[in-house]
PDB file of N, CA and C in Angstrom:
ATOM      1  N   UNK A   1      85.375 103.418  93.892  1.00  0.00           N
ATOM      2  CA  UNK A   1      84.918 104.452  92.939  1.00  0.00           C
ATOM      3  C   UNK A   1      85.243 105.863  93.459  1.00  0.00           C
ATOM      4  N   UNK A   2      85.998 106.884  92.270  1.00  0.00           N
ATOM      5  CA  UNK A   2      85.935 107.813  93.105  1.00  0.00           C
ATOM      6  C   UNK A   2      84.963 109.060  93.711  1.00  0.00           C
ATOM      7  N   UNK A   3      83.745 108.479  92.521  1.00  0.00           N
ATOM      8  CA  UNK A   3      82.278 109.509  93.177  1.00  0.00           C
ATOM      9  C   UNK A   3      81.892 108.968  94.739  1.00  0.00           C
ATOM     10  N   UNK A   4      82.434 107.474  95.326  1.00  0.00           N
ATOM     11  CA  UNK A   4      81.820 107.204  96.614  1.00  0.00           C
ATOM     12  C   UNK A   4      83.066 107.929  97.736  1.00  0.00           C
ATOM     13  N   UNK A   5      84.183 107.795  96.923  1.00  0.00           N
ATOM     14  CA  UNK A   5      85.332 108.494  97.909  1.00  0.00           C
ATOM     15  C   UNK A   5      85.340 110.171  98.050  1.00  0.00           C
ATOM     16  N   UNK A   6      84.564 110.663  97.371  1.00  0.00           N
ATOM     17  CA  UNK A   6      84.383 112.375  97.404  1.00  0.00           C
ATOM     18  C   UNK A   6      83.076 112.301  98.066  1.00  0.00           C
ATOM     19  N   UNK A   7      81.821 111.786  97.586  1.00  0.00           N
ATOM     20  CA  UNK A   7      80.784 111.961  98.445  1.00  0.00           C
ATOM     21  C   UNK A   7      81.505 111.391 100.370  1.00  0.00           C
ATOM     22  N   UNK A   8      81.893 110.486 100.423  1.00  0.00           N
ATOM     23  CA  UNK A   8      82.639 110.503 102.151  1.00  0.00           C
ATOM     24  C   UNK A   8      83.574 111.451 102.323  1.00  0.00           C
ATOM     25  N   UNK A   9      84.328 111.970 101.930  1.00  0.00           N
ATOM     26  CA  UNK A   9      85.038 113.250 102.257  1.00  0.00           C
ATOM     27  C   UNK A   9      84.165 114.512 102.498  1.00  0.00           C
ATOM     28  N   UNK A  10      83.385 114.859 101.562  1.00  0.00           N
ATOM     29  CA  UNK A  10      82.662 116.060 101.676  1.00  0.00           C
ATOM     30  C   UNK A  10      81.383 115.880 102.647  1.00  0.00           C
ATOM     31  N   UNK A  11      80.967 114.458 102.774  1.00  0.00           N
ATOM     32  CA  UNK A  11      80.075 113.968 104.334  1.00  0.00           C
ATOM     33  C   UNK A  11      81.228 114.223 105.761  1.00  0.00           C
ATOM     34  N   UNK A  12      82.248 113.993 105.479  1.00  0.00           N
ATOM     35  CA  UNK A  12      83.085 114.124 107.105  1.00  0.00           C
ATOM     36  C   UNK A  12      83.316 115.575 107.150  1.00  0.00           C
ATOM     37  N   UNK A  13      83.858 116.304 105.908  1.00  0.00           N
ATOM     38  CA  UNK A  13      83.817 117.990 106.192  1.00  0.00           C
ATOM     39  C   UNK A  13      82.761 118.446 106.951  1.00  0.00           C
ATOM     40  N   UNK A  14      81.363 118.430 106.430  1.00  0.00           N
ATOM     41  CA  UNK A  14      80.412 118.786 106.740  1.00  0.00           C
ATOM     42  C   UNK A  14      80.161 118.637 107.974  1.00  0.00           C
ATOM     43  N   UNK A  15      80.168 117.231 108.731  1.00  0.00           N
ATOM     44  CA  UNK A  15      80.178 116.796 110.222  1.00  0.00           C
ATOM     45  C   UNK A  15      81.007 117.696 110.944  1.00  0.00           C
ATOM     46  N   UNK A  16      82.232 118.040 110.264  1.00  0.00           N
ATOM     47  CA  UNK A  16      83.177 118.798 110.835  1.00  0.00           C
ATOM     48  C   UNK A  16      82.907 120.417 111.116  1.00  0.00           C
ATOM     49  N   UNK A  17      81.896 120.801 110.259  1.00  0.00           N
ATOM     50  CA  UNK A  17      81.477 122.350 110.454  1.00  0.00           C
ATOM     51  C   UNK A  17      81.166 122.637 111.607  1.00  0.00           C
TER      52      UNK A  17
END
């Protein structure tokens, strides 16, 4: 789904701050 593949992208950005 792609709402679960954007919510994990924008979770690893965030880690990344």
């Amino acid at each position: 789904p792609e709402g679960a593949a954007v919510g994990n992208y924008v979770i690893q950005y965030a880690l990344s701050l």
